[in-house]
Protein backbone atom coordinates (compact mmCIF):
# COMPACT_ATOMS: atom_id res chain seq x y z
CA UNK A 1 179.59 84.49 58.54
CA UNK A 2 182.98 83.15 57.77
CA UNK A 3 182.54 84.68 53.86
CA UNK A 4 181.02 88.05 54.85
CA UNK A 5 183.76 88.44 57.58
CA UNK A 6 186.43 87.75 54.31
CA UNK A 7 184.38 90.15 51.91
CA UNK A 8 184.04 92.52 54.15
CA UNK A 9 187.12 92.82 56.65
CA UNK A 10 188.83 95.55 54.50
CA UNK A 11 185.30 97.84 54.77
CA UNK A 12 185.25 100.70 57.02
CA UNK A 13 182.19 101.85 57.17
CA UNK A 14 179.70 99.02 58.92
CA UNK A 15 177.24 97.90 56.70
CA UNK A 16 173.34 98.73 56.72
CA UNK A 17 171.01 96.52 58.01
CA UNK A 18 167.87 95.99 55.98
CA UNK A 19 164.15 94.94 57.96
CA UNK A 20 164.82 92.26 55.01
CA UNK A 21 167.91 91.25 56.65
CA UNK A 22 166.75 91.35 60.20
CA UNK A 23 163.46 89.06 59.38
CA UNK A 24 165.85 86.72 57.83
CA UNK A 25 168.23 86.89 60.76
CA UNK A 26 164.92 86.54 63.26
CA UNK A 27 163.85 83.31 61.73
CA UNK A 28 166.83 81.39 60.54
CA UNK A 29 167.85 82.19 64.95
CA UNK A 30 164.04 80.96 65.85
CA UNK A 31 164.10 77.72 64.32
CA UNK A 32 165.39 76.23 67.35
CA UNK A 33 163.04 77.58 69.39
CA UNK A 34 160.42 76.55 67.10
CA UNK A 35 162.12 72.60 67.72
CA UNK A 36 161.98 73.17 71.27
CA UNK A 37 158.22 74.44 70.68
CA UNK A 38 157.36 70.88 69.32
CA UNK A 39 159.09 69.10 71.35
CA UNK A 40 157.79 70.30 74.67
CA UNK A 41 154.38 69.53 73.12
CA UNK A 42 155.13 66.30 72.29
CA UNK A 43 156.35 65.09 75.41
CA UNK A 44 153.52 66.92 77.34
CA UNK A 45 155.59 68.52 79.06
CA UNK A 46 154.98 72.16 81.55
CA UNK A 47 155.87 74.94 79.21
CA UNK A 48 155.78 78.24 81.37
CA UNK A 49 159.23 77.91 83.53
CA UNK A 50 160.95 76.66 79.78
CA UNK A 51 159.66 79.81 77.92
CA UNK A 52 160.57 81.72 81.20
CA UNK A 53 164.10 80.97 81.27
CA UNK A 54 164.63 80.72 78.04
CA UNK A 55 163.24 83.90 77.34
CA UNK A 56 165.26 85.38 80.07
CA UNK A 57 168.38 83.89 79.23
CA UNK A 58 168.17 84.72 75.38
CA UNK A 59 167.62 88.80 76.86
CA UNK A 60 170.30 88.71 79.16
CA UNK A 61 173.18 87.06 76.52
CA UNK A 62 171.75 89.65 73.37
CA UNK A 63 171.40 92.54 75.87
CA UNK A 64 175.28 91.25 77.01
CA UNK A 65 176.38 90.91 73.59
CA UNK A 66 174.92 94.33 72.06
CA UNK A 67 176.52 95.72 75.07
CA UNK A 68 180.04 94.22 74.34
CA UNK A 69 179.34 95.14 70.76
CA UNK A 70 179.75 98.54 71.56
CA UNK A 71 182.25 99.03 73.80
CA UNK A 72 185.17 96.43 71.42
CA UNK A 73 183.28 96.25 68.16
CA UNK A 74 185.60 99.03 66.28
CA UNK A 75 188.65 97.54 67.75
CA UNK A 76 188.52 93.72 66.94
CA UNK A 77 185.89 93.95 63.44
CA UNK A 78 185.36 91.69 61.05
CA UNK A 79 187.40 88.70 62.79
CA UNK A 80 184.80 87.90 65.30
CA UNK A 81 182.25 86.83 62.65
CA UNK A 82 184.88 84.68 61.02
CA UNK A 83 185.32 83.52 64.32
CA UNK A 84 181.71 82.77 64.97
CA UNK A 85 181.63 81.44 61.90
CA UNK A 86 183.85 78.76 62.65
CA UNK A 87 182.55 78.10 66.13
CA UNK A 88 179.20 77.00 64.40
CA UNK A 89 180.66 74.77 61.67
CA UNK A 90 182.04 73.22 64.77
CA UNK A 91 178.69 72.62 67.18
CA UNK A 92 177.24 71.84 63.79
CA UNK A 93 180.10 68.99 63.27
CA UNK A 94 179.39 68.45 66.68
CA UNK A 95 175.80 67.53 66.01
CA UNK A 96 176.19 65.82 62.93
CA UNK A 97 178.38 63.30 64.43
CA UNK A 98 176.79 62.27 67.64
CA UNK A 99 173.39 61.80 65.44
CA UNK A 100 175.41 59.70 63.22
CA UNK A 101 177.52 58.09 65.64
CA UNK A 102 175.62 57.82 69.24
């Protein structure tokens, strides 16, 4: 995110997205849900209010954020993703650490 938001940020036209692009997007975002999957299953545990609010809550913040996307994404560009970019090398930091460390 970080290096597309670089290469890109003097673009002015937004680029195309590709069904290529999207499946890769779809899965690389589903492999936590896919941990979750397991997990629930391994610990026996009730899986219909999990899937309900998860599902629900996953709508509600992508139906937020496509929302937001509209209304500020000319005026602030590129910068978020290099933004978001960071804020995941940080939660993955994050992770890494209290793995290693806890």
């Amino acid at each position: 995110m970080i290096y597309d938001g670089i290469k890109h940020a003097e673009a002015t036209e937004p680029k195309e997205l590709k069904l290529k692009i999207i499946i890769a997007q779809s899965i690389a975002t589903s492999i936590d849900a896919f941990a979750i999957g397991i997990s629930l299953a391994i610990l026996n545990e009730a899986i219909l209010i999990p899937i309900i609010t998860i599902g629900a809550t996953t709508f509600l913040f992508s139906f937020m954020g496509v929302q937001l996307g509209k209304m500020i994404g000319n005026k602030i560009g590129k910068s978020v993703g290099i933004f978001g970019g960071i804020v995941l090398i940080g939660i993955g930091t994050k992770i890494i650490i209290e793995h290693m460390f806890l």
